[in-house]
N, C-alpha and C. Protein backbone atom coordinates (compact mmCIF):
# COMPACT_ATOMS: atom_id res chain seq x y z
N UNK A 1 0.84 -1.16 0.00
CA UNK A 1 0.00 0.00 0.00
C UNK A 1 0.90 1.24 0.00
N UNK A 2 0.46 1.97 -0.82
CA UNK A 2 1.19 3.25 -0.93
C UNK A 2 0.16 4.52 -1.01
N UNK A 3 0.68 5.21 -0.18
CA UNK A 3 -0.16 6.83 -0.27
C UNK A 3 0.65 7.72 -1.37
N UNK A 4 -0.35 7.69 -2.16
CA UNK A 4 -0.01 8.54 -3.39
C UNK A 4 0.94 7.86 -4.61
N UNK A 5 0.80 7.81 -5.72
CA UNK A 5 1.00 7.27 -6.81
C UNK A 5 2.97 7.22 -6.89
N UNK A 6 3.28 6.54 -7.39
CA UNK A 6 4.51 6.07 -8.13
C UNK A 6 4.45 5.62 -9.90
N UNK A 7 5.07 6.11 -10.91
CA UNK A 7 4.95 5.46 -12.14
C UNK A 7 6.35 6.05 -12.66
N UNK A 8 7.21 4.71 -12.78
CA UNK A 8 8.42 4.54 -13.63
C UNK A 8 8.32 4.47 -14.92
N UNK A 9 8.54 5.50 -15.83
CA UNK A 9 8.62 4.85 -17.38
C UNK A 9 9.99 4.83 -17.58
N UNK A 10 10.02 4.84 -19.09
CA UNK A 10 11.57 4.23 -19.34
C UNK A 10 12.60 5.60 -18.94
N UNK A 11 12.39 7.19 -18.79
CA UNK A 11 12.91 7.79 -18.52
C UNK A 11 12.86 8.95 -17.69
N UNK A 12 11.19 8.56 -17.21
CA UNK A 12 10.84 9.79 -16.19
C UNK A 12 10.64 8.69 -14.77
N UNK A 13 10.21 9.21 -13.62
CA UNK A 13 9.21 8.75 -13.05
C UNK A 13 8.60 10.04 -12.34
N UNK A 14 7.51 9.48 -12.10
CA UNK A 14 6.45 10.48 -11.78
C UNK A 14 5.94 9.88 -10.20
N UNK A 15 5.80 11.32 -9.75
CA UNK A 15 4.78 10.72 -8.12
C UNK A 15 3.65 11.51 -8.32
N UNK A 16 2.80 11.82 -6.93
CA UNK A 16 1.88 12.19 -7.16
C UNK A 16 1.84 13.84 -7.11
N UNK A 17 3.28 13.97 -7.45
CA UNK A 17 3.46 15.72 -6.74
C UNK A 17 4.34 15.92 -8.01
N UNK A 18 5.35 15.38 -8.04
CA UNK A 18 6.36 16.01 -9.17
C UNK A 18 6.77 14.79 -10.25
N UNK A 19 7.38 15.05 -11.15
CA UNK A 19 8.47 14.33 -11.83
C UNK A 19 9.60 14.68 -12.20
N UNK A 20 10.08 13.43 -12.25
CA UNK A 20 12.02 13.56 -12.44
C UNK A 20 12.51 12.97 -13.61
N UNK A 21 12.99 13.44 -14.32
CA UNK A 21 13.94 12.64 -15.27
C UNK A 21 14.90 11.75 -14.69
N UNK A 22 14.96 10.71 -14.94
CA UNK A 22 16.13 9.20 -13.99
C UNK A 22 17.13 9.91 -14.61
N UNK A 23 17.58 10.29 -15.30
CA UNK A 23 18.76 11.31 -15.59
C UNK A 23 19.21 12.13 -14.62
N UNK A 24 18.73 12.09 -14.22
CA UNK A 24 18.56 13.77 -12.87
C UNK A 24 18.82 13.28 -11.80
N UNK A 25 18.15 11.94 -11.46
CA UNK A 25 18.31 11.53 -9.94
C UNK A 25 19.88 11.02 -9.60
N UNK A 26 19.82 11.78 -8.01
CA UNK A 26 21.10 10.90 -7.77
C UNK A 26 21.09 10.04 -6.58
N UNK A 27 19.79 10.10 -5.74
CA UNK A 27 19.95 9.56 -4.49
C UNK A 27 18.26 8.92 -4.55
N UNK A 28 18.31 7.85 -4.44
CA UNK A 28 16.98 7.16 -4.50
C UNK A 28 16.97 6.60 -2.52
N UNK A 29 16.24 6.94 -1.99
CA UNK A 29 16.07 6.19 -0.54
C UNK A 29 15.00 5.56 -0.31
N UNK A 30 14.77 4.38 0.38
CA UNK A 30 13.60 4.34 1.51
C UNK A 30 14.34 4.42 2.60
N UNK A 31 13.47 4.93 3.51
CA UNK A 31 14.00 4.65 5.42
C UNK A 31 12.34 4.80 5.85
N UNK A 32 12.97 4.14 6.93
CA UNK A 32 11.37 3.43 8.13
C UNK A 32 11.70 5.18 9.08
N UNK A 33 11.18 6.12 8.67
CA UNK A 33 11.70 7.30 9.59
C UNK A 33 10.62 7.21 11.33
N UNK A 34 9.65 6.99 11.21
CA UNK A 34 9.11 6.43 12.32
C UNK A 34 9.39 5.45 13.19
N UNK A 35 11.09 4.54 12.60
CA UNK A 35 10.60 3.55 13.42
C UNK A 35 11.21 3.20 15.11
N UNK A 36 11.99 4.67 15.32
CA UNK A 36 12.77 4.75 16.26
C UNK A 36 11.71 5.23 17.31
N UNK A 37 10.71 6.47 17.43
CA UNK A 37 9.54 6.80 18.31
C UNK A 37 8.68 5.83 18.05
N UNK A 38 8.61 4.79 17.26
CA UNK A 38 7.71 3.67 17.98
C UNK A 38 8.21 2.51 18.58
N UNK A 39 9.69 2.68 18.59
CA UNK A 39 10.40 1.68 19.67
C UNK A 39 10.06 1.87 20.83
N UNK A 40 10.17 3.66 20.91
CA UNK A 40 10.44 3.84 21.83
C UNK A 40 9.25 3.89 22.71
N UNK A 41 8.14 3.97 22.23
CA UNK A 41 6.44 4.10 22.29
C UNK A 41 6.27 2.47 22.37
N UNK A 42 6.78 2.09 21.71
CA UNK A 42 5.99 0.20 22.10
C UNK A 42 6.57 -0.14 23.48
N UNK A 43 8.58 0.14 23.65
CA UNK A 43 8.68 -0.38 24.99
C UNK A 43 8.41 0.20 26.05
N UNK A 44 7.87 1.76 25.96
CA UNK A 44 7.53 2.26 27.12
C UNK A 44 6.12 1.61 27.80
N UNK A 45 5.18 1.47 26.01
CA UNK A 45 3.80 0.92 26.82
C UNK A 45 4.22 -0.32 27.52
N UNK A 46 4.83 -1.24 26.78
CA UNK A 46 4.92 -2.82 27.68
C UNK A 46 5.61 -3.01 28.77
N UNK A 47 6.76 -1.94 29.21
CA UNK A 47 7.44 -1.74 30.69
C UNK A 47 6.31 -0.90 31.75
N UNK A 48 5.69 0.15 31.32
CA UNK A 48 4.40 0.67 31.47
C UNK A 48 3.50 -0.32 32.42
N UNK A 49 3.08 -1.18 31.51
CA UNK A 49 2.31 -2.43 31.38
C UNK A 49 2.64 -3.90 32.59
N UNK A 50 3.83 -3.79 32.25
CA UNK A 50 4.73 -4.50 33.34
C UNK A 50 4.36 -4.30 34.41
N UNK A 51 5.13 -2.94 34.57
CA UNK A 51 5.22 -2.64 35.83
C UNK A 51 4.08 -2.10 36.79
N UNK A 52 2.94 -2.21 36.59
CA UNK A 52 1.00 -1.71 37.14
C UNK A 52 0.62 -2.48 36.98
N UNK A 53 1.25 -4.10 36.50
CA UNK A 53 0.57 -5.26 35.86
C UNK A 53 -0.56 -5.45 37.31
N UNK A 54 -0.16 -5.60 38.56
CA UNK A 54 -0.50 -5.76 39.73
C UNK A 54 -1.98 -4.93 39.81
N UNK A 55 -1.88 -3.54 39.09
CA UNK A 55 -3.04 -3.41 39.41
C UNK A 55 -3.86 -2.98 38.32
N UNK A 56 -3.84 -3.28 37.74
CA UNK A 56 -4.73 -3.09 35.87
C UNK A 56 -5.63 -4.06 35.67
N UNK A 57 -6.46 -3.55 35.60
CA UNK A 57 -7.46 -5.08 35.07
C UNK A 57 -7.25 -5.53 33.74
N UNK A 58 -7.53 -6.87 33.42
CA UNK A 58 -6.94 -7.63 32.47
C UNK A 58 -7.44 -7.20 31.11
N UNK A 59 -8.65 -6.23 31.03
CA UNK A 59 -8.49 -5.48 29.58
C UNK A 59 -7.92 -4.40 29.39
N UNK A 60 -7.47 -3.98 30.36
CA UNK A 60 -6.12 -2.58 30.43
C UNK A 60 -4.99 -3.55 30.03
N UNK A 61 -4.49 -4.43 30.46
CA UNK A 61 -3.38 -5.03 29.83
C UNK A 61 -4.04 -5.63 28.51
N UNK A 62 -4.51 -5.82 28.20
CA UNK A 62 -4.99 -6.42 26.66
C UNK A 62 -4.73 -4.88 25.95
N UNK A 63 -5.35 -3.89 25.91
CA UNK A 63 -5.33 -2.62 25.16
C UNK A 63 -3.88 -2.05 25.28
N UNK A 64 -3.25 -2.22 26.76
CA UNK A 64 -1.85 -1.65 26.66
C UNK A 64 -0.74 -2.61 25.76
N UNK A 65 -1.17 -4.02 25.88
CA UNK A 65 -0.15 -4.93 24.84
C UNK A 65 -0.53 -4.35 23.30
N UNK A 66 -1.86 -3.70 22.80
CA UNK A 66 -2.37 -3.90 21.53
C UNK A 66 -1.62 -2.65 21.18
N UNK A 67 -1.69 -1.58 22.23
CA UNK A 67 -1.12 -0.26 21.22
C UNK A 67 0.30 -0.21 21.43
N UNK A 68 0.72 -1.39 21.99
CA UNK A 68 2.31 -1.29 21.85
C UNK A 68 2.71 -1.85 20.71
N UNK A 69 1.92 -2.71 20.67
CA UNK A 69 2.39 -4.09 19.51
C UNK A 69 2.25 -3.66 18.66
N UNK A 70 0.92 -2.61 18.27
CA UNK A 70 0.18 -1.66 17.64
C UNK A 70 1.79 -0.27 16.64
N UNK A 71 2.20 0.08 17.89
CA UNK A 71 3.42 0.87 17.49
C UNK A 71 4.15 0.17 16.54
N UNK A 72 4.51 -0.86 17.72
CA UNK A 72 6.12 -1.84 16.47
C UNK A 72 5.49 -2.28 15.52
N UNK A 73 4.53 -2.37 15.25
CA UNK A 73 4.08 -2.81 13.63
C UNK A 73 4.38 -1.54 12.95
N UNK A 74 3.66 -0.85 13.41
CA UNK A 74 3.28 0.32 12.43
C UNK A 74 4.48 0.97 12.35
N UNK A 75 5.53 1.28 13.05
CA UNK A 75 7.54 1.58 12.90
C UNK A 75 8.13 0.52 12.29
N UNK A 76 7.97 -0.64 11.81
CA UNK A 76 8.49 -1.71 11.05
C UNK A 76 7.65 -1.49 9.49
N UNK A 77 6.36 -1.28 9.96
CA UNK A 77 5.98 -1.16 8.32
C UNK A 77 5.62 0.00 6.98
N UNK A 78 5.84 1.19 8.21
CA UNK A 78 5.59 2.37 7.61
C UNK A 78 6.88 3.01 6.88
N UNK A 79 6.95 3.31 5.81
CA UNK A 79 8.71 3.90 5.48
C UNK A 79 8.44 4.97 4.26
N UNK A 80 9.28 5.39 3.90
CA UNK A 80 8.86 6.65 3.19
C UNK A 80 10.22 7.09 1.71
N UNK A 81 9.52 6.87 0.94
CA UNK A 81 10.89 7.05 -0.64
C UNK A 81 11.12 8.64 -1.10
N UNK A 82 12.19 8.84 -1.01
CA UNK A 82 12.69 9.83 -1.27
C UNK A 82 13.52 9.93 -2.74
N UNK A 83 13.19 10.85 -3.25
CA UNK A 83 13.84 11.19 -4.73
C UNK A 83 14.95 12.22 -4.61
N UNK A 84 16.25 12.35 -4.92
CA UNK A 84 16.83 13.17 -4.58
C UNK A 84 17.96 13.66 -5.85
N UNK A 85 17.57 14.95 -6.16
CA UNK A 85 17.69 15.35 -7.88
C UNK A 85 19.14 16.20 -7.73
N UNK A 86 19.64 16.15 -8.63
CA UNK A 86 20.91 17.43 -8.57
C UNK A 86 20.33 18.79 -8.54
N UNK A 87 18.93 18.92 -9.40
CA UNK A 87 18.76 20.13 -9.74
C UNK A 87 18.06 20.30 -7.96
N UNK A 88 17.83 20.00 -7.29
CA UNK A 88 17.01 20.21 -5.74
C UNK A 88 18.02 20.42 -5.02
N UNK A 89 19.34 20.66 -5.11
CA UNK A 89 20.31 21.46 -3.57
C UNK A 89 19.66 22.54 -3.37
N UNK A 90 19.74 22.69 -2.19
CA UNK A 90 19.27 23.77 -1.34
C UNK A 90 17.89 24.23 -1.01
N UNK A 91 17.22 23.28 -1.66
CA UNK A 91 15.60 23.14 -1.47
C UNK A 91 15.24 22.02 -0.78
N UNK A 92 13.72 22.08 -0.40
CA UNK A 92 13.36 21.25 0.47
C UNK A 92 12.41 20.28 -0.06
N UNK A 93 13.15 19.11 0.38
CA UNK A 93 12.77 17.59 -0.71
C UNK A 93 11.25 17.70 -0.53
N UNK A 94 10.16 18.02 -1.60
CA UNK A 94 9.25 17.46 -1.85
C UNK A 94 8.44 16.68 -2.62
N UNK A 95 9.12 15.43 -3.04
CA UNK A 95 8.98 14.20 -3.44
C UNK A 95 9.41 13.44 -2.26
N UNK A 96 8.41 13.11 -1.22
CA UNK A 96 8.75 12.07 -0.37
C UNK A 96 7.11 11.21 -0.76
N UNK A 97 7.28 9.70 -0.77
CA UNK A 97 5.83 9.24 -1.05
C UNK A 97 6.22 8.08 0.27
N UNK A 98 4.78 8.14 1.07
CA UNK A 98 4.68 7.19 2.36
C UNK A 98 4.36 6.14 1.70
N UNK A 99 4.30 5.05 2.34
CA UNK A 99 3.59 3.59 2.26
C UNK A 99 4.01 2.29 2.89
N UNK A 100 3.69 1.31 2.25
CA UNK A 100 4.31 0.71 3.20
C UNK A 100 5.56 0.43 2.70
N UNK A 101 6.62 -0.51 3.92
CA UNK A 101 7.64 -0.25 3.19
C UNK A 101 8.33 -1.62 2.26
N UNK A 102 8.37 -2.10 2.07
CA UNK A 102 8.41 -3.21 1.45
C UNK A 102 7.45 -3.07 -0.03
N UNK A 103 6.93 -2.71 -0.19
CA UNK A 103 6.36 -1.77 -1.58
C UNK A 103 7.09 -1.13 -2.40
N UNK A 104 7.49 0.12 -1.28
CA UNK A 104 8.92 1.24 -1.30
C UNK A 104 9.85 0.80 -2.13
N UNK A 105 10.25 -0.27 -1.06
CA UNK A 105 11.68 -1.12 -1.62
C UNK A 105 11.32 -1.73 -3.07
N UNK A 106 10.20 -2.47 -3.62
CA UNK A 106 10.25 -2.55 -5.00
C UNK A 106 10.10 -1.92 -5.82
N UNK A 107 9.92 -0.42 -5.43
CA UNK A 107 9.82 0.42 -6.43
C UNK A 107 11.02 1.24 -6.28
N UNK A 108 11.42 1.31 -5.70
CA UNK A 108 13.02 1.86 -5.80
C UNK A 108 14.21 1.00 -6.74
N UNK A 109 13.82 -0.44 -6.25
CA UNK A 109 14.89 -1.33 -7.10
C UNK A 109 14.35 -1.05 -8.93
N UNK A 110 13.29 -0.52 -9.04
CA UNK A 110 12.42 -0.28 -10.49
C UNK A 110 13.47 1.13 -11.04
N UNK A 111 13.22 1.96 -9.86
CA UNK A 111 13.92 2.92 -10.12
C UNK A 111 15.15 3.04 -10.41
N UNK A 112 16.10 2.28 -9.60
CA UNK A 112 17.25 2.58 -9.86
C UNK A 112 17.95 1.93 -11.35
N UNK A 113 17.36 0.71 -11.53
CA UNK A 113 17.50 -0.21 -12.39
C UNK A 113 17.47 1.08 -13.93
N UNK A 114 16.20 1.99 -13.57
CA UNK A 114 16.13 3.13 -14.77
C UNK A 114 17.03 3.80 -14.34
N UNK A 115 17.46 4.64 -13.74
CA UNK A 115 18.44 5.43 -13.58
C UNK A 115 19.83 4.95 -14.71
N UNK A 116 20.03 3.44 -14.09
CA UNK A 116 21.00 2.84 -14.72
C UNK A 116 21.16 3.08 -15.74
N UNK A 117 20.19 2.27 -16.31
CA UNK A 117 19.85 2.30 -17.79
C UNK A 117 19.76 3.84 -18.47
N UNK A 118 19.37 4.74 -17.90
CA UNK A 118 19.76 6.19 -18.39
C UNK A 118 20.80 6.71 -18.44
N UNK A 119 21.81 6.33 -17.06
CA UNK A 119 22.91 6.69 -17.57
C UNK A 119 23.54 5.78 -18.38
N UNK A 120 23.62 4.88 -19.03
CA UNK A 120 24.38 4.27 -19.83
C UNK A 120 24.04 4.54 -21.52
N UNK A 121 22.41 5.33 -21.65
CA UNK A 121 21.82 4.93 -22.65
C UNK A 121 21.97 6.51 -23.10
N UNK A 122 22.78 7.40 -22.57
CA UNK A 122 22.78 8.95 -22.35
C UNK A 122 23.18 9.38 -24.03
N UNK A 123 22.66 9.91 -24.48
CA UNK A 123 22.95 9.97 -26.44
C UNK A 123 24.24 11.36 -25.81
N UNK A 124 24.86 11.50 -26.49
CA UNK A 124 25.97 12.92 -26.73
C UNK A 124 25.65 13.59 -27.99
N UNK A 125 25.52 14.87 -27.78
CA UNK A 125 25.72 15.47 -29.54
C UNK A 125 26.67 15.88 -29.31
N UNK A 126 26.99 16.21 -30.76
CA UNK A 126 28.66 16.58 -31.05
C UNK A 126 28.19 18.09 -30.55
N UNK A 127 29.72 18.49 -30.26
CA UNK A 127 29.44 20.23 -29.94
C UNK A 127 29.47 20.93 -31.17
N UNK A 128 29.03 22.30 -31.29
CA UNK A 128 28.37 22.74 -32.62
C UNK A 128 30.29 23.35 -33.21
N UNK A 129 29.89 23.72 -34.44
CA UNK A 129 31.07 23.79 -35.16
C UNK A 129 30.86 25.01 -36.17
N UNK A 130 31.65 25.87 -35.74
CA UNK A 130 32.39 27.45 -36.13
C UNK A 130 32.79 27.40 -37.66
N UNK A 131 31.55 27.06 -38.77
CA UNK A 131 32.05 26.62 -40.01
C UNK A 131 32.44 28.75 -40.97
N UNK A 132 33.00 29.00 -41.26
CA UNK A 132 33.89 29.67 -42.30
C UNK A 132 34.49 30.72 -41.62
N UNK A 133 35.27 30.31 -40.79
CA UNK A 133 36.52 30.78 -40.00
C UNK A 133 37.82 30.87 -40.57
């Protein structure tokens, strides 16, 4: 599942905000950027949880295991692809597309695979020529 569109052709790709020429790109990412505050959010609920175990009734510990467990899913599966262009120094990346991440990751390996193939497939023209000199 992905929020908001991805489409690789043979020399652009497009999101749901911008497009890039694979020519252009130089830094293709996914990262799980959530998944460190829901570490830290899952083990607080279950030490939380632990430690009041004594006095919680047993659907307070059912709801406190769910939104912990609840976290580490959702920091393991949430991740976010980043496009990162020569022409974008000094601006602020907006081509990031959420989803899940394992999605991400096959559409990045799509991507880069074009990139490749662009730079190798790059035509040159000759430089122009100063004819009756």
């Amino acid at each position: 599942m992905i929020f908001g569109t991805i489409t690789v052709t043979d020399d652009v790709v497009s999101t749901h905000r911008n497009s890039y020429l694979l020519g252009s790109l130089t830094v293709v990412s996914v990262r799980r950027p959530i998944l460190i505050p829901s570490l830290i959010i899952g083990a607080s609920g279950a030490a939380w949880g632990l430690a009041f175990s004594d006095l919680l009734f047993l659907s307070e510990m059912i709801a406190t295991g769910i939104v912990s467990a609840g976290a580490l899913f959702l920091g393991v599966q949430c991740g976010q692809l980043q496009l990162v262009s020569r022409d974008l120094k000094n601006t602020e990346l907006s081509s990031a597309v959420w989803g899940q991440y394992h999605d991400l990751h096959q559409h990045r390996h799509a991507i880069v695979e074009g990139v490749r193939k662009s730079k190798t497939h790059q035509t040159t023209y000759p430089a122009p020529t100063v004819e009756g000199l």
